[in-house]
C-alpha atoms as a PDB file:
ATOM      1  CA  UNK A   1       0.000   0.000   0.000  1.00  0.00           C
ATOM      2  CA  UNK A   2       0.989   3.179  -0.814  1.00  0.00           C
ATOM      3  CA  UNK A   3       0.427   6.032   1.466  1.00  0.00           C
ATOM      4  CA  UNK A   4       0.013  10.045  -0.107  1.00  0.00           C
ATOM      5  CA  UNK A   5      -0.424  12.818   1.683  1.00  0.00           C
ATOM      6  CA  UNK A   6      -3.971  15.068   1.199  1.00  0.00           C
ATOM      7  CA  UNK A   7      -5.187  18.515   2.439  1.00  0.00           C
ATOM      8  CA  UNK A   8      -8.910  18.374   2.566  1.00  0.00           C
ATOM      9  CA  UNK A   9      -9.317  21.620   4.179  1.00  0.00           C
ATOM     10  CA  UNK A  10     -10.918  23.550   0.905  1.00  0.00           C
ATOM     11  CA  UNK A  11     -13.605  20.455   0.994  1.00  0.00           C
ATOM     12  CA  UNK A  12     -16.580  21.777   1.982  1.00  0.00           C
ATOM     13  CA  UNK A  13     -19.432  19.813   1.013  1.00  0.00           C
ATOM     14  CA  UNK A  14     -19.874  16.097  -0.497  1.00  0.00           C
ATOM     15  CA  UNK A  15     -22.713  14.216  -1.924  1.00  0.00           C
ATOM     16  CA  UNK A  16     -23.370  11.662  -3.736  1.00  0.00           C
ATOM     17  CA  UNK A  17     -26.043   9.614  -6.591  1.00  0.00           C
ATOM     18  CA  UNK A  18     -26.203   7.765  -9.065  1.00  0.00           C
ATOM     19  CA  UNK A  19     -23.824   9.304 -11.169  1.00  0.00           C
ATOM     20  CA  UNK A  20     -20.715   9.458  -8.140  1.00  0.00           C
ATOM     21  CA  UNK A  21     -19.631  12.001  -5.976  1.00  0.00           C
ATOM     22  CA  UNK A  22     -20.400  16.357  -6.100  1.00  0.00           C
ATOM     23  CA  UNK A  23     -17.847  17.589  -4.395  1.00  0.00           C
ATOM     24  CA  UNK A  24     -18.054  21.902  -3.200  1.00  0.00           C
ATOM     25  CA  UNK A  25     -14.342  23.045  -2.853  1.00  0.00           C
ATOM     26  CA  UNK A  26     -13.119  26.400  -2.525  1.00  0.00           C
ATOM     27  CA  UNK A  27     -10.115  27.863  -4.014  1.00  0.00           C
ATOM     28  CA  UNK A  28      -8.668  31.084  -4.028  1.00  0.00           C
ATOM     29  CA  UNK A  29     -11.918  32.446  -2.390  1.00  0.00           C
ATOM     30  CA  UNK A  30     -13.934  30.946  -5.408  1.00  0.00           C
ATOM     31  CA  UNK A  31     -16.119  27.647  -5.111  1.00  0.00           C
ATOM     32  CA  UNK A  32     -16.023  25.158  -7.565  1.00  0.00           C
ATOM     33  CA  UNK A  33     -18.114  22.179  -7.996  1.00  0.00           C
ATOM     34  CA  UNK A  34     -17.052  19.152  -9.039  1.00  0.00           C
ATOM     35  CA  UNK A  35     -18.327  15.631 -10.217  1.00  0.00           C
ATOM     36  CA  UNK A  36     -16.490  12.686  -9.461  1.00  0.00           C
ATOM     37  CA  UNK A  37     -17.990   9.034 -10.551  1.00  0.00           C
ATOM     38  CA  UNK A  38     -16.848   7.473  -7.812  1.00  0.00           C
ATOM     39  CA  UNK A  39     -18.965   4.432  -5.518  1.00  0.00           C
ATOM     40  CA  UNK A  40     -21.621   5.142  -2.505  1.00  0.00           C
ATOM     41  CA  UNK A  41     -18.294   3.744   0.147  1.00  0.00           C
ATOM     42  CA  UNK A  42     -16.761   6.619  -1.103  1.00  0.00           C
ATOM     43  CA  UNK A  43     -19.096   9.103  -0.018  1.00  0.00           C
ATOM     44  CA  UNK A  44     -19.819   7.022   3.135  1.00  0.00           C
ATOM     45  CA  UNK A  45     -15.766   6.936   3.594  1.00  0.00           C
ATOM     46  CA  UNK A  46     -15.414  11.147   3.261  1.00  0.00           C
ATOM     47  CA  UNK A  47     -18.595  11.386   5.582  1.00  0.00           C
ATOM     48  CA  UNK A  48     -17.201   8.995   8.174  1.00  0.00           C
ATOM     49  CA  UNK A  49     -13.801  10.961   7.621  1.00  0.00           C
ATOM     50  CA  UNK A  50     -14.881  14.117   8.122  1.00  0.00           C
ATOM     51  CA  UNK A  51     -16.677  13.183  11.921  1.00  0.00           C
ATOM     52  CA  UNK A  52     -13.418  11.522  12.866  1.00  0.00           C
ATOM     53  CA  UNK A  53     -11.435  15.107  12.068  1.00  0.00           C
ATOM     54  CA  UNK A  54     -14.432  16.663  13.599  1.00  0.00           C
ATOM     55  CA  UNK A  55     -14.606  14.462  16.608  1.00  0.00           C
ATOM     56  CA  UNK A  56     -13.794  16.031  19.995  1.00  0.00           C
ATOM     57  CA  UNK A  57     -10.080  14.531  22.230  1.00  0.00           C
ATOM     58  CA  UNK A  58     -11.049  12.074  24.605  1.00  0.00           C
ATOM     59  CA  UNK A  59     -12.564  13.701  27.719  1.00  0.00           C
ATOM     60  CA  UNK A  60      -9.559  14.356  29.966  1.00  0.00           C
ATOM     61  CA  UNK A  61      -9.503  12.210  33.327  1.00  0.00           C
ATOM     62  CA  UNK A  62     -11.158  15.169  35.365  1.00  0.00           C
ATOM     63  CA  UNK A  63     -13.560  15.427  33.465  1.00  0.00           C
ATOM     64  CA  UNK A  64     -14.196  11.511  33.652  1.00  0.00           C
ATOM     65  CA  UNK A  65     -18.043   9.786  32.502  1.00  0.00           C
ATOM     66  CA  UNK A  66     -19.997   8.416  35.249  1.00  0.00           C
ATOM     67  CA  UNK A  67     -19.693   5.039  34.239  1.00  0.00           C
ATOM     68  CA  UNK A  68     -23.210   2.274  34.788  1.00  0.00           C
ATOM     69  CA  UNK A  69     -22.288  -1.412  35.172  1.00  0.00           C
ATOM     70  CA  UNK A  70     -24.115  -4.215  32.925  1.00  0.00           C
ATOM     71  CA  UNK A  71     -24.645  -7.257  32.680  1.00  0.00           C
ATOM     72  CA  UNK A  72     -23.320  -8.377  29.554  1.00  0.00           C
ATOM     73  CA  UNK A  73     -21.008 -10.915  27.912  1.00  0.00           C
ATOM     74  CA  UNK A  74     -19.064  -7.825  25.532  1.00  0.00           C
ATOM     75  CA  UNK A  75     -19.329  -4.785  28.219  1.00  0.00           C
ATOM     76  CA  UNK A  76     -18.279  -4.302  31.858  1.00  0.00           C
ATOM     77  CA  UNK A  77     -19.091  -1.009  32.017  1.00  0.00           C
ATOM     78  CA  UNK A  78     -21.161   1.836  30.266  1.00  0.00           C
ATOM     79  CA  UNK A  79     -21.369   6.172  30.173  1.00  0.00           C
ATOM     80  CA  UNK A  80     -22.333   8.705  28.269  1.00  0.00           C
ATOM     81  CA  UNK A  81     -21.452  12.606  28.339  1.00  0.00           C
ATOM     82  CA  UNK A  82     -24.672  14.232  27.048  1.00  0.00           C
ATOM     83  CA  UNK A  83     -23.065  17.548  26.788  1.00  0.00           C
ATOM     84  CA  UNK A  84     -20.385  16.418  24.037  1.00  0.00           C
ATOM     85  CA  UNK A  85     -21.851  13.407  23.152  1.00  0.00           C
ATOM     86  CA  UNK A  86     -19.568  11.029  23.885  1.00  0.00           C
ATOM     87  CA  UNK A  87     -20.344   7.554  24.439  1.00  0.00           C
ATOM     88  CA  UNK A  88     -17.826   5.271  26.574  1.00  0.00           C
ATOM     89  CA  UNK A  89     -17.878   1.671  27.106  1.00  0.00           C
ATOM     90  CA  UNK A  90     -15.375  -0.511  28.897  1.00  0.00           C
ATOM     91  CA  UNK A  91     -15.091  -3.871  27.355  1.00  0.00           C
ATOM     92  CA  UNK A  92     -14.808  -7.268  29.982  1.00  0.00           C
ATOM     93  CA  UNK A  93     -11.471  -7.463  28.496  1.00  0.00           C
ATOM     94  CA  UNK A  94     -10.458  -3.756  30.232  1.00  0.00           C
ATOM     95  CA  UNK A  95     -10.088  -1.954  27.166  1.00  0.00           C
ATOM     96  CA  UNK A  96     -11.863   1.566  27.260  1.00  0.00           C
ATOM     97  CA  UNK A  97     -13.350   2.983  24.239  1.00  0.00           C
ATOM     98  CA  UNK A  98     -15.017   6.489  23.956  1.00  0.00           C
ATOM     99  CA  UNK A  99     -16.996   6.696  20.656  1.00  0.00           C
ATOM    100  CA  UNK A 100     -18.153  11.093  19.247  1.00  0.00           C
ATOM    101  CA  UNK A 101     -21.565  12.380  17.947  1.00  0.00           C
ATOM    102  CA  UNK A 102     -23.513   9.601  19.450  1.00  0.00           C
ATOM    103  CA  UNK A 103     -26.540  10.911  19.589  1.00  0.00           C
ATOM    104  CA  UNK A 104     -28.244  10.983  23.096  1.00  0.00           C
ATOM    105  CA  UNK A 105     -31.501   8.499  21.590  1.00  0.00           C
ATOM    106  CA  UNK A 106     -28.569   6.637  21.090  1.00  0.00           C
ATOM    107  CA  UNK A 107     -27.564   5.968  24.417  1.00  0.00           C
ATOM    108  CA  UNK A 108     -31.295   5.603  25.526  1.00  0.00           C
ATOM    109  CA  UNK A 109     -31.199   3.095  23.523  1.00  0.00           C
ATOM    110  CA  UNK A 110     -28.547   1.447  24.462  1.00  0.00           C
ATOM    111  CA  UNK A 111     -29.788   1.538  28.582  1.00  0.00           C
ATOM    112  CA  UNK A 112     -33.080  -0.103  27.287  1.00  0.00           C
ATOM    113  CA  UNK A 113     -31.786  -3.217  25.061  1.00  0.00           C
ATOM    114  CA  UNK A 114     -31.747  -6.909  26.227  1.00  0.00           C
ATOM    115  CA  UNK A 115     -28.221  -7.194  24.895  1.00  0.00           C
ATOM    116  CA  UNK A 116     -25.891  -4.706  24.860  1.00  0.00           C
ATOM    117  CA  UNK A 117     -23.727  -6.967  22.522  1.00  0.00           C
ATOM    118  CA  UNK A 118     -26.113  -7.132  19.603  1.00  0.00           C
ATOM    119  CA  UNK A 119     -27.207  -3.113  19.858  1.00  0.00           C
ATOM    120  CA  UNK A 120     -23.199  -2.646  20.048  1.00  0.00           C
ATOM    121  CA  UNK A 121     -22.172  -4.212  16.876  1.00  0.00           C
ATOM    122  CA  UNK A 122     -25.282  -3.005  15.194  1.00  0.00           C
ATOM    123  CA  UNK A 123     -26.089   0.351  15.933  1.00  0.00           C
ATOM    124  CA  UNK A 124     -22.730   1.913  17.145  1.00  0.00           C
ATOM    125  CA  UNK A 125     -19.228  -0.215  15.837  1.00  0.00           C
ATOM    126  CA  UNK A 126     -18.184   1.014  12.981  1.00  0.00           C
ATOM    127  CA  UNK A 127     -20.859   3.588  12.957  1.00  0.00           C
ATOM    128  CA  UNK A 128     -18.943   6.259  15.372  1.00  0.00           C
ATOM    129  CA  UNK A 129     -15.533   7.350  15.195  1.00  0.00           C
ATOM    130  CA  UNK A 130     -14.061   5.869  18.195  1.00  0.00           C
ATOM    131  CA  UNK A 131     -10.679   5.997  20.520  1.00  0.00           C
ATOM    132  CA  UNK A 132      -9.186   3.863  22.613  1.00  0.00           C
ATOM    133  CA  UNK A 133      -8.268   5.928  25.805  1.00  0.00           C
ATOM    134  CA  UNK A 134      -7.267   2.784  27.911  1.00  0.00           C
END
């Protein structure tokens, strides 16, 4: 694999249909539009980009998630901050994951499932941009 730098700062809008993706960039205080044929995991790979860059640091220590415990075969341990919307679970195996932009119906969700497991791998892995912060 080849890696190559890219500045996607002049990005400022994506879409995408049947044709590929409509990009909105702006350069030298001009915007230009742009059509790309390109697949729907492209778009869906720029969107889920563009959260992670967006996505706020790990909440610092002091400012640490009251954590719930559950009973569950995946999770130990489960918080949300509803201020920044950060959702962080600590797996039975003692990693601790926070996971940005969850959405507080989200985590409602999540209190109010029969198995934490199933809602996890379908509703929030690979849905959120995540970080490991233990």
């Amino acid at each position: 694999m080849k890696l190559s730098k890219i500045d996607l700062s002049n990005l400022k809008a994506i879409a995408h249909d049947d044709d590929g993706l409509k990009l909105i960039i702006e350069r030298e205080n001009e915007i230009e539009y742009i059509e790309i044929p390109a697949p729907l995991a492209a778009y869906e790979g720029l969107q889920l980009l563009g959260s992670m860059i967006a996505s706020p640091a790990p909440i610092a220590p002091s400012q640490s998630i009251e954590m719930l415990p559950v009973h569950s075969a995946m999770a130990a341990q489960v918080g949300y901050d509803r201020e920044r919307e950060i959702l962080q679970i600590e797996f039975n195996s003692g990693s601790v994951y926070q996971y940005s932009a969850v959405d507080p119906e989200v985590w409602e969700d999540l209190q109010s499932t029969d198995s934490i497991g199933s809602f996890y791998n379908q509703e929030i892995k690979s849905y959120y941009p995540s970080v490991k912060i233990e």
